[in-house]
C-alpha atoms as a PDB file:
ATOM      1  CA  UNK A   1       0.000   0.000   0.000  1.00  0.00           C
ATOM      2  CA  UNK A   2       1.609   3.264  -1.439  1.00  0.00           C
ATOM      3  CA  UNK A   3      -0.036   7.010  -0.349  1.00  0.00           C
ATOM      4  CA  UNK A   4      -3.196   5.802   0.603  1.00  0.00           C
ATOM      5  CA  UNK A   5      -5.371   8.514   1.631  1.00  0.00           C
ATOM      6  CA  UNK A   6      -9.531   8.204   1.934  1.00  0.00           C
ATOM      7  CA  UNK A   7     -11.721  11.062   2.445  1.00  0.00           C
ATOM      8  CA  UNK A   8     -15.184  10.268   3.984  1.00  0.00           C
ATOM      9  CA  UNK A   9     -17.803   9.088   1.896  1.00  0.00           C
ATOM     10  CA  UNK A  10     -20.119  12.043   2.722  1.00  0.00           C
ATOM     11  CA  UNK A  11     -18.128  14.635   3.661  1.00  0.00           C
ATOM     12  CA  UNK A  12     -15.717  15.184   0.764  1.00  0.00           C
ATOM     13  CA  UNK A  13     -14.027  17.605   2.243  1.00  0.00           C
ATOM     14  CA  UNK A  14     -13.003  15.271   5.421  1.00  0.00           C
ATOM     15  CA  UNK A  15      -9.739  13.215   5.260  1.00  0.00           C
ATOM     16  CA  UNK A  16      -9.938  10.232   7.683  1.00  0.00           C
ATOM     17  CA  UNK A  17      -6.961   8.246   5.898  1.00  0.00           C
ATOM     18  CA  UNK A  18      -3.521  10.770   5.108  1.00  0.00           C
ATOM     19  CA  UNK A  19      -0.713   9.054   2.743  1.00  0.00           C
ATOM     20  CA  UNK A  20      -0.660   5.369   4.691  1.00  0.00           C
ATOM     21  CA  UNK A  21       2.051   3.360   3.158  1.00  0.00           C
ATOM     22  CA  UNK A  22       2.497  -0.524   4.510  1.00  0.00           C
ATOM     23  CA  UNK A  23       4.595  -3.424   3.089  1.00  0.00           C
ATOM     24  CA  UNK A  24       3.329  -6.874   3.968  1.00  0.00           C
ATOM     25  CA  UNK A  25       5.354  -9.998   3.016  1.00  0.00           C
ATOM     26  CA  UNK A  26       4.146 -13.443   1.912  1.00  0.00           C
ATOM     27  CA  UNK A  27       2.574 -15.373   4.571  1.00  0.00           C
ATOM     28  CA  UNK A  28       1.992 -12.152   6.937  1.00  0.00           C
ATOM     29  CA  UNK A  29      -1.329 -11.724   8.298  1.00  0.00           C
ATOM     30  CA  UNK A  30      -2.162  -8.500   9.036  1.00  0.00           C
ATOM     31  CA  UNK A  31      -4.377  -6.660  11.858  1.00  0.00           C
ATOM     32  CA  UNK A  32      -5.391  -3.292  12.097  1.00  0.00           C
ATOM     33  CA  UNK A  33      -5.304  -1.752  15.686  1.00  0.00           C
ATOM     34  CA  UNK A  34      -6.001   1.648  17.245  1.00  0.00           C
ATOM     35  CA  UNK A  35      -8.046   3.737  19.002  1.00  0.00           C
ATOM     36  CA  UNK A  36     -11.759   4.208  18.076  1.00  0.00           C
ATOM     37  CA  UNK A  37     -12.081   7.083  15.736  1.00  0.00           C
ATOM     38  CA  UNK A  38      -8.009   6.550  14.501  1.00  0.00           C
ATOM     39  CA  UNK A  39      -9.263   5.489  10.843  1.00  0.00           C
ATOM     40  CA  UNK A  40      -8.724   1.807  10.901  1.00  0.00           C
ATOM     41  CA  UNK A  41     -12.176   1.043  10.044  1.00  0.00           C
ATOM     42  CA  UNK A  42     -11.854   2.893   7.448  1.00  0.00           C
ATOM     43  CA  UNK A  43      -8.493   2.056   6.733  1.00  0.00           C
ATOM     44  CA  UNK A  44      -9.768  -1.701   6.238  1.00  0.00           C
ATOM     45  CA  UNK A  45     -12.868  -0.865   3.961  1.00  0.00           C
ATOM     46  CA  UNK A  46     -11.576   0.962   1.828  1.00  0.00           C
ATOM     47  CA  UNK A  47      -9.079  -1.439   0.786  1.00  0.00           C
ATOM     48  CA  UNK A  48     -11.199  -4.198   0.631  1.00  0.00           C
ATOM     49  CA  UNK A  49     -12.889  -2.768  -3.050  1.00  0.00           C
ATOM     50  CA  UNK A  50     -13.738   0.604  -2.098  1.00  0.00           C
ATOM     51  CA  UNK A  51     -16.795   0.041   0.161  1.00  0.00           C
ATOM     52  CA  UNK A  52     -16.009   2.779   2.775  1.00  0.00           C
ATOM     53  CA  UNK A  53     -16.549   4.773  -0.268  1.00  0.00           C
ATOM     54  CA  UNK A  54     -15.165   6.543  -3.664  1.00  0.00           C
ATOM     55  CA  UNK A  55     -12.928   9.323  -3.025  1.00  0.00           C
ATOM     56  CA  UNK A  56      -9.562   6.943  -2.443  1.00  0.00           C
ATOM     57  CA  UNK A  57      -5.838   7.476  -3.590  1.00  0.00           C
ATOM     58  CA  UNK A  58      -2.775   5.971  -3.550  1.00  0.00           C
ATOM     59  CA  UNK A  59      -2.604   2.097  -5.329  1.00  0.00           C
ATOM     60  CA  UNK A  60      -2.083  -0.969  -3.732  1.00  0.00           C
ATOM     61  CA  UNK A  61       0.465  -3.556  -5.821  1.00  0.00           C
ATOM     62  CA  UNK A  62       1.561  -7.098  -5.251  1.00  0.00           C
ATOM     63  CA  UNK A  63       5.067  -7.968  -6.705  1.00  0.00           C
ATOM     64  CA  UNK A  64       5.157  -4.865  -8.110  1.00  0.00           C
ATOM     65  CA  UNK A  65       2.130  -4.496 -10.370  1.00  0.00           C
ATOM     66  CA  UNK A  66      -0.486  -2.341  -9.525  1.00  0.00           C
ATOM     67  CA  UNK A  67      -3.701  -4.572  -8.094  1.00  0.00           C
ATOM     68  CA  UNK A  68      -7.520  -3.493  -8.957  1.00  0.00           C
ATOM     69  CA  UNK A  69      -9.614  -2.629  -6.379  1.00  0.00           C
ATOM     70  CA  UNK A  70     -12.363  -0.301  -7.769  1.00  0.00           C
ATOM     71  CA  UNK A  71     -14.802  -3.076  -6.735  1.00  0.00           C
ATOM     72  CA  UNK A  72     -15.557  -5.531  -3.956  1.00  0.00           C
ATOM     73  CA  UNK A  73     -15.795  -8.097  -6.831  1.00  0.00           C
ATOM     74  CA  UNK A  74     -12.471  -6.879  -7.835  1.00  0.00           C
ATOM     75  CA  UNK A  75     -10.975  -7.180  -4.540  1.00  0.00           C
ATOM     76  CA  UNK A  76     -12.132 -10.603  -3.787  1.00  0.00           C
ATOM     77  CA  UNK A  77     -10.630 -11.617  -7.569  1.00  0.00           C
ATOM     78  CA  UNK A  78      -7.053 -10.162  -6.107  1.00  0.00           C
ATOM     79  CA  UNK A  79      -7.834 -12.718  -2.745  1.00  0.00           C
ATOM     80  CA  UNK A  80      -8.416  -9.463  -0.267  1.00  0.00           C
ATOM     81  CA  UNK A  81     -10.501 -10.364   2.620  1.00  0.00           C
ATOM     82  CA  UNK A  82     -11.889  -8.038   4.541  1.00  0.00           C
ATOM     83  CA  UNK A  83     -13.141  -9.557   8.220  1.00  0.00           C
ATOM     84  CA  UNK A  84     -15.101  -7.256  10.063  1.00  0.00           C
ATOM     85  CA  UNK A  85     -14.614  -5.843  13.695  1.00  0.00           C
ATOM     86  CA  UNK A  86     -18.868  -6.175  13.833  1.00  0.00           C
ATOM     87  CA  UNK A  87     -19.615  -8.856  12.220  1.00  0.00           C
ATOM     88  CA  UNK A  88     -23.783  -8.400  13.537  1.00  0.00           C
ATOM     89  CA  UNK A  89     -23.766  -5.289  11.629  1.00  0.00           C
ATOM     90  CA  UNK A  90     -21.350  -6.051   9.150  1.00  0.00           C
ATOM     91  CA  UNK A  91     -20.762  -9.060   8.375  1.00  0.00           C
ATOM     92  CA  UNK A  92     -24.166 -11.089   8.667  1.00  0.00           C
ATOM     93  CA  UNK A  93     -27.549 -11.103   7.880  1.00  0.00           C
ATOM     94  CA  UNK A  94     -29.092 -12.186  10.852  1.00  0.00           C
ATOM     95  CA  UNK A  95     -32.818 -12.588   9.864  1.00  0.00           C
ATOM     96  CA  UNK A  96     -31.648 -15.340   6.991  1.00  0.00           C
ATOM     97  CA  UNK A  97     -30.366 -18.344   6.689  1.00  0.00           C
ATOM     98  CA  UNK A  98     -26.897 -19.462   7.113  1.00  0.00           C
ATOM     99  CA  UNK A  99     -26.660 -20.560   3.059  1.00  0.00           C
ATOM    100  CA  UNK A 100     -27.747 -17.179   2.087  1.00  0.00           C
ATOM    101  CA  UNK A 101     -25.107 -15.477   4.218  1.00  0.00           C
ATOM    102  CA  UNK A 102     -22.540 -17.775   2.830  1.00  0.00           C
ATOM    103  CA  UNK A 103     -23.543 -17.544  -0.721  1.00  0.00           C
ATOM    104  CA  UNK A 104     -24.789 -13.676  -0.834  1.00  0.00           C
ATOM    105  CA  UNK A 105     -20.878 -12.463  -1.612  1.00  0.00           C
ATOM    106  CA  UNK A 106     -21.513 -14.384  -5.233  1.00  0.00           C
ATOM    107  CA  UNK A 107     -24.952 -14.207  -6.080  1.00  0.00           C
ATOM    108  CA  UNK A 108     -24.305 -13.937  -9.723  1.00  0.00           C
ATOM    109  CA  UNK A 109     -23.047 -17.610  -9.256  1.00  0.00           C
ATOM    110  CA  UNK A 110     -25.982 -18.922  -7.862  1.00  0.00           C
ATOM    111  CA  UNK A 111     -28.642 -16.781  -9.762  1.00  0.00           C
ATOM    112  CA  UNK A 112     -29.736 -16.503 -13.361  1.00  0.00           C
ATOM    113  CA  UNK A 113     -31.839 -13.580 -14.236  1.00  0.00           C
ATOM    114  CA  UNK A 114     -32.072 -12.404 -10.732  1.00  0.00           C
ATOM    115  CA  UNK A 115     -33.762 -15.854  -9.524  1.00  0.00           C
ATOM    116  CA  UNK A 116     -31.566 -17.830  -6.815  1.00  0.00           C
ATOM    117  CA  UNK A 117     -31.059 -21.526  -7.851  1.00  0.00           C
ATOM    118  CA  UNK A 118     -31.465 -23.255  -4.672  1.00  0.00           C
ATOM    119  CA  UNK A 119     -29.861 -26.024  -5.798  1.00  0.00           C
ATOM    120  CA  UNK A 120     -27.166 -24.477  -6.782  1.00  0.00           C
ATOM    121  CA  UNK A 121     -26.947 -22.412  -3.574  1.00  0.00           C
ATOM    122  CA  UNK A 122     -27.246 -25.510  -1.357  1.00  0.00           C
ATOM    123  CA  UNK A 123     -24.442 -27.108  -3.359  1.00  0.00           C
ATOM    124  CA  UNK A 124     -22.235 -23.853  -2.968  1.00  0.00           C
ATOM    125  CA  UNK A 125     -22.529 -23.490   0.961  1.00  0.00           C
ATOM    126  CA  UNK A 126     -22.136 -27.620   1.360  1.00  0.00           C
ATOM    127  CA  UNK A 127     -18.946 -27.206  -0.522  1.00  0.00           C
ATOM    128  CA  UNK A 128     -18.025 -23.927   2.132  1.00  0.00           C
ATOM    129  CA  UNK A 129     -18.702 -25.942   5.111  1.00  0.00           C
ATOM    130  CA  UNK A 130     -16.328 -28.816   3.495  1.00  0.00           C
ATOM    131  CA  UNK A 131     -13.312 -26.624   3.521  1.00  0.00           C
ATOM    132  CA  UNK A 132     -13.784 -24.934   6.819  1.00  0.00           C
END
């Protein structure tokens, strides 16, 4: 992560993220600590395809090319994971079921035309619970 500044989603104007630069080497995993209100939220998000927001800038690169993060889709395709601090808020959808909060990060692979094959679905989160 080179220059990496963020400027609230809302209030253009704000900067919550000034000119961050981090190195992280193979097999590293990463946490982001501070003190509530220090940016790491936000820090976190907007890495992970933008979704703290659109006014972002500095690039991210792995081996020395330039990575694509203009999307959460994009993101994921580049194997960022983003894990949230509040994962009730965040990270689930507590009023469905456990298949739909495993497959809802790809619903265009287990939807055609905006229908959910629940076949398909049930196949996708068996295969989840597999690996894990």
């Amino acid at each position: 992560v080179k220059d990496w500044s963020v400027y609230h989603p809302i209030h253009a104007e704000r900067q919550v993220i000034k000119n961050v630069n981090l190195n992280v080497r193979k097999g590293e995993v990463v946490g982001i600590a501070g003190l509530m209100g220090a940016g790491r939220t936000e820090f976190a998000m907007s890495l992970f395809g933008r979704s703290y927001g659109r006014h972002i800038t500095g690039e991210v690169s792995l081996h020395g090319k330039p990575l694509d993060l203009s999307s959460v889709s994009k993101a994921v395709e580049n194997r960022i994971a983003y894990v949230t601090e509040d994962r009730k808020t965040y990270g689930l959808n507590l009023i469905d079921h456990i298949k739909h909060n495993v497959t809802l990060a790809n619903l265009g692979g287990v939807s055609s035309r905006g229908v959910i094959d629940d076949m398909r679905e049930m196949s996708v989160a068996n295969d989840y619970r597999k690996k894990t």
